[in-house]
N, C-alpha and C. Protein backbone atom coordinates (compact mmCIF):
# COMPACT_ATOMS: atom_id res chain seq x y z
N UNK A 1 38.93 -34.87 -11.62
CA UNK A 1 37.85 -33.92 -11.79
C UNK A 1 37.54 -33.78 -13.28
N UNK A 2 35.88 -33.74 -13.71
CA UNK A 2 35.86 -33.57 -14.57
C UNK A 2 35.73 -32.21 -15.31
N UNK A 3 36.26 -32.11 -16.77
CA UNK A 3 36.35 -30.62 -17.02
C UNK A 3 34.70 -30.48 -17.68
N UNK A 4 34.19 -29.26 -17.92
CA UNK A 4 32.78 -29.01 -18.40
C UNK A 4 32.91 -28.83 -19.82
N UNK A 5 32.63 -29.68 -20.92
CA UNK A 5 32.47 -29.31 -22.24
C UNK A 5 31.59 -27.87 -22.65
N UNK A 6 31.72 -27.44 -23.78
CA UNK A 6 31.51 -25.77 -23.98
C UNK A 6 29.91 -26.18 -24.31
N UNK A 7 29.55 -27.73 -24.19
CA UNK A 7 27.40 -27.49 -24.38
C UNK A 7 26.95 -27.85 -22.93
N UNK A 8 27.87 -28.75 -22.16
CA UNK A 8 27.49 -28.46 -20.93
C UNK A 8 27.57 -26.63 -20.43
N UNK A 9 28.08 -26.01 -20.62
CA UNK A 9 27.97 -24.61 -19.87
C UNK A 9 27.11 -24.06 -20.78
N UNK A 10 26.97 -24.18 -21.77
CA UNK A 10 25.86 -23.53 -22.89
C UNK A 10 24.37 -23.86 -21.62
N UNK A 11 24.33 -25.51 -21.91
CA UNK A 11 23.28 -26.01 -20.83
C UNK A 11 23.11 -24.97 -19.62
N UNK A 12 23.96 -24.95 -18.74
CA UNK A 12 23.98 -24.55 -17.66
C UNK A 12 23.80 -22.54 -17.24
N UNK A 13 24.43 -22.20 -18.50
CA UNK A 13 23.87 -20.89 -18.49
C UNK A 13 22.48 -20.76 -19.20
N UNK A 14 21.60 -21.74 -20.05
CA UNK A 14 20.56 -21.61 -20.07
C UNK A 14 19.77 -22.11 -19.38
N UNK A 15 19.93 -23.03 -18.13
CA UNK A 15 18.81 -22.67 -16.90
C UNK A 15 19.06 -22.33 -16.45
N UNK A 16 20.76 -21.70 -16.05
CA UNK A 16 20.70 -20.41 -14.95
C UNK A 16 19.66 -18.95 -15.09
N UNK A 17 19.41 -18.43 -17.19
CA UNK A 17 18.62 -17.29 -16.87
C UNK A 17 17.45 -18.11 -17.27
N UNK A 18 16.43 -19.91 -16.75
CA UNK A 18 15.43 -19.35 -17.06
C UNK A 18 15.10 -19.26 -15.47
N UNK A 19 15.86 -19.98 -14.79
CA UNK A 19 15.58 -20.09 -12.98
C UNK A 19 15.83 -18.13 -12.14
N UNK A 20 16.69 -17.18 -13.34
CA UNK A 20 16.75 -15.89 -12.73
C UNK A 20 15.37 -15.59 -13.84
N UNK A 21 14.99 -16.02 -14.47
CA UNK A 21 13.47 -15.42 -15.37
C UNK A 21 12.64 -15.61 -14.34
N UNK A 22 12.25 -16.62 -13.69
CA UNK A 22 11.79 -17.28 -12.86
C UNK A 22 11.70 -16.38 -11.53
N UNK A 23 12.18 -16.20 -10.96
CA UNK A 23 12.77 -15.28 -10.05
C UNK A 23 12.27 -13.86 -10.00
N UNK A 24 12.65 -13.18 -11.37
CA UNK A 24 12.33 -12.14 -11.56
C UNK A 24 10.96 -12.25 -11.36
N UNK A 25 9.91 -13.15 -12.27
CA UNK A 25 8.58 -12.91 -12.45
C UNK A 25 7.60 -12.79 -11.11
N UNK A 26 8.51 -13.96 -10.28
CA UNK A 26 7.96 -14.10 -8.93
C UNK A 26 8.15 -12.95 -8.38
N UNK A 27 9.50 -12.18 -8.31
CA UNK A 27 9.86 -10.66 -7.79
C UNK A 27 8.53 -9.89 -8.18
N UNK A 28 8.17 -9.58 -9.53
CA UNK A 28 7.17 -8.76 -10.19
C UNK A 28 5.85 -8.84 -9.75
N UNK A 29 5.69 -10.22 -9.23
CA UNK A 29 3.68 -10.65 -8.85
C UNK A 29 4.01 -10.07 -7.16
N UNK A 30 4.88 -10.19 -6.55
CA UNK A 30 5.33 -10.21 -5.20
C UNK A 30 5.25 -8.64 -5.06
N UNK A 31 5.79 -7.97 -5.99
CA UNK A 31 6.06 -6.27 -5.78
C UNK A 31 4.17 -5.78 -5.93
N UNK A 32 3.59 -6.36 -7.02
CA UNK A 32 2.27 -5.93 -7.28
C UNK A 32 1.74 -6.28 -6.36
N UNK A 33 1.62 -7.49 -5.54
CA UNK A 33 0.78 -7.86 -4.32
C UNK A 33 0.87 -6.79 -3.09
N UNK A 34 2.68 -6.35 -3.14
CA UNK A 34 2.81 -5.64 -2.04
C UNK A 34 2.03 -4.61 -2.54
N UNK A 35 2.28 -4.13 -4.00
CA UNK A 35 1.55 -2.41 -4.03
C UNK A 35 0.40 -2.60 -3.95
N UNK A 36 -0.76 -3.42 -3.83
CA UNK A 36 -2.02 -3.73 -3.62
C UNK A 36 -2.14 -3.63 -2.18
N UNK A 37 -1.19 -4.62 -1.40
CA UNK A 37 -2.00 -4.28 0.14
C UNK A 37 -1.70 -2.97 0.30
N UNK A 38 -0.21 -2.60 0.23
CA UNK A 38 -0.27 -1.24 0.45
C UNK A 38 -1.65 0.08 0.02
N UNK A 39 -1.59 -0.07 -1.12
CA UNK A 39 -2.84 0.74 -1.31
C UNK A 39 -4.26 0.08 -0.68
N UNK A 40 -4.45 -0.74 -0.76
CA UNK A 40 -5.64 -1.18 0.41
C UNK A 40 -5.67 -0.74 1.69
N UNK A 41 -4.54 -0.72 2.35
CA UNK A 41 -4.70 -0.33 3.58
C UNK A 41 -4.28 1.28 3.39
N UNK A 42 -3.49 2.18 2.53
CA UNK A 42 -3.72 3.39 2.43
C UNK A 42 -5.05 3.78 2.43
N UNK A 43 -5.87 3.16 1.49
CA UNK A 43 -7.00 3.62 1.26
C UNK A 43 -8.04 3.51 2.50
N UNK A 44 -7.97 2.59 3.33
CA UNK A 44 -8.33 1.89 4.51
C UNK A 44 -8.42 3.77 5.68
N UNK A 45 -7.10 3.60 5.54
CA UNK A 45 -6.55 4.46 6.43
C UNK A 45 -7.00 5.74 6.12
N UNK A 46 -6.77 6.40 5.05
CA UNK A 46 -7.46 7.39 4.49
C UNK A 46 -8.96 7.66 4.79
N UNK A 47 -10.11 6.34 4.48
CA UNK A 47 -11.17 6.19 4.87
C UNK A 47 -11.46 6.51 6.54
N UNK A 48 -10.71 6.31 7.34
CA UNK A 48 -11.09 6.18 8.63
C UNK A 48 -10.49 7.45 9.22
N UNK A 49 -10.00 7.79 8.49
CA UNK A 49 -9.71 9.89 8.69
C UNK A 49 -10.39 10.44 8.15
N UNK A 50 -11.03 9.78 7.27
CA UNK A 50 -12.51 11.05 6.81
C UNK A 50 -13.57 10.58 7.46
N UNK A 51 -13.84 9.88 7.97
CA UNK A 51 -14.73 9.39 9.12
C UNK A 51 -14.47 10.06 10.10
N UNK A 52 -12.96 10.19 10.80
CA UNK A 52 -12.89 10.88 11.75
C UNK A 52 -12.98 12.46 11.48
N UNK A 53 -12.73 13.04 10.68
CA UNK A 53 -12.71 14.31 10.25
C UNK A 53 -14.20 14.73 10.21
N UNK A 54 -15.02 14.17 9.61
CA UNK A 54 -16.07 14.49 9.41
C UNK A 54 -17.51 14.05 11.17
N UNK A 55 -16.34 13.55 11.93
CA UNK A 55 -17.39 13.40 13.41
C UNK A 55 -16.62 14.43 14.07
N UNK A 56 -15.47 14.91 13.69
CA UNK A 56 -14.99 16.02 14.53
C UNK A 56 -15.39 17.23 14.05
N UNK A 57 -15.78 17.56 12.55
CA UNK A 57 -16.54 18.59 11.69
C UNK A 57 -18.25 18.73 12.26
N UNK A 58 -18.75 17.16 12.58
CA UNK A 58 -19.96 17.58 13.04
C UNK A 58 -20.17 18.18 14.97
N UNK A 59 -19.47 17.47 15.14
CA UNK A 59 -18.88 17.87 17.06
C UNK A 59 -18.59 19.36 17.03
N UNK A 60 -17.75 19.61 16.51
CA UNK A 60 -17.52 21.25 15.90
C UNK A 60 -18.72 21.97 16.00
N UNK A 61 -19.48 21.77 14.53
CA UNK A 61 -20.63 22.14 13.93
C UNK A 61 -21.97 22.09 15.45
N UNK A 62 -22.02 21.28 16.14
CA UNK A 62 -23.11 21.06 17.56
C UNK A 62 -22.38 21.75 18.56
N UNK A 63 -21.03 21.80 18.98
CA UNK A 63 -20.63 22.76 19.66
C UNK A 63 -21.03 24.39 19.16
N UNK A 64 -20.52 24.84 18.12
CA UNK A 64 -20.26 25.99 17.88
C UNK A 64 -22.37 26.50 17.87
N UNK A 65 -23.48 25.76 17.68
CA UNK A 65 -24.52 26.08 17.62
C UNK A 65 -24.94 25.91 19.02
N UNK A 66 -24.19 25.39 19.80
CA UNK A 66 -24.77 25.52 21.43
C UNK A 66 -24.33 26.53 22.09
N UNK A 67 -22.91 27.29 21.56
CA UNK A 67 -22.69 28.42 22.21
C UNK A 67 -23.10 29.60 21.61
N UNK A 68 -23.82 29.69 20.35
CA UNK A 68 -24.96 30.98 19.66
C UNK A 68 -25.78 31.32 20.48
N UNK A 69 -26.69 30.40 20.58
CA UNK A 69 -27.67 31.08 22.18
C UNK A 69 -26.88 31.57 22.95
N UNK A 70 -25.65 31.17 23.55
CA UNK A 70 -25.36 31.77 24.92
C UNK A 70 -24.94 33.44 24.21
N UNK A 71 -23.85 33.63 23.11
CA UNK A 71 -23.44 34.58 22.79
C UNK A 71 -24.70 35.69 22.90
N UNK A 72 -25.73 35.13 21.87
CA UNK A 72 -26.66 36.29 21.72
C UNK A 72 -27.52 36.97 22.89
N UNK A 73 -27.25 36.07 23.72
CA UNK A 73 -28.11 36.64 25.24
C UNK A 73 -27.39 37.45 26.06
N UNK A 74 -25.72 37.06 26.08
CA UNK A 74 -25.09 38.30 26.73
C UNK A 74 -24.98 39.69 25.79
N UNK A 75 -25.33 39.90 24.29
CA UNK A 75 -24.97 41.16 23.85
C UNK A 75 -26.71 41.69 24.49
C-alpha cells in the first residue's frame, strides 16, 4: 500500500473544499429557488382568498339588501 505524501493530501484537501464550495453554492441557488416557489404559490394562495373573500363579501352585501325590504314591511 501506498503511503500519501504531505502534497498529495495538501492536493486532496484542496478539492475536497472546492467540490464542498461547490455543493454549498448549489445548496444556496436550490434554497432561493425553493423560497421563490414557495412565495409564488403563497402569493397564489393568498390571491385566491381574496377572491374568495371578496365573492363572499359581495353574496353577503346582495343577501343582506334582499332582506331590507322584507324587514321594513313587517315594522
Amino acid at each position: 500500500m501506498k503511503t500519501l505524501t504531505n502534497s498529495m493530501l495538501c492536493t486532496l484537501i484542496h478539492l475536497t473544499k472546492n467540490q464542498l464550495e461547490t455543493k454549498r453554492h448549489e445548496i444556496a441557488e436550490l434554497s432561493q429557488y425553493t423560497t421563490k416557489v414557495i412565495r409564488e404559490s403563497y402569493n397564489s394562495e393568498v390571491e385566491e382568498l381574496v377572491t374568495i373573500l371578496e365573492i363572499l363579501h359581495s353574496f353577503l352585501k346582495n343577501q343582506s339588501s334582499l332582506e331590507q325590504p322584507t324587514r321594513s314591511t313587517k315594522k
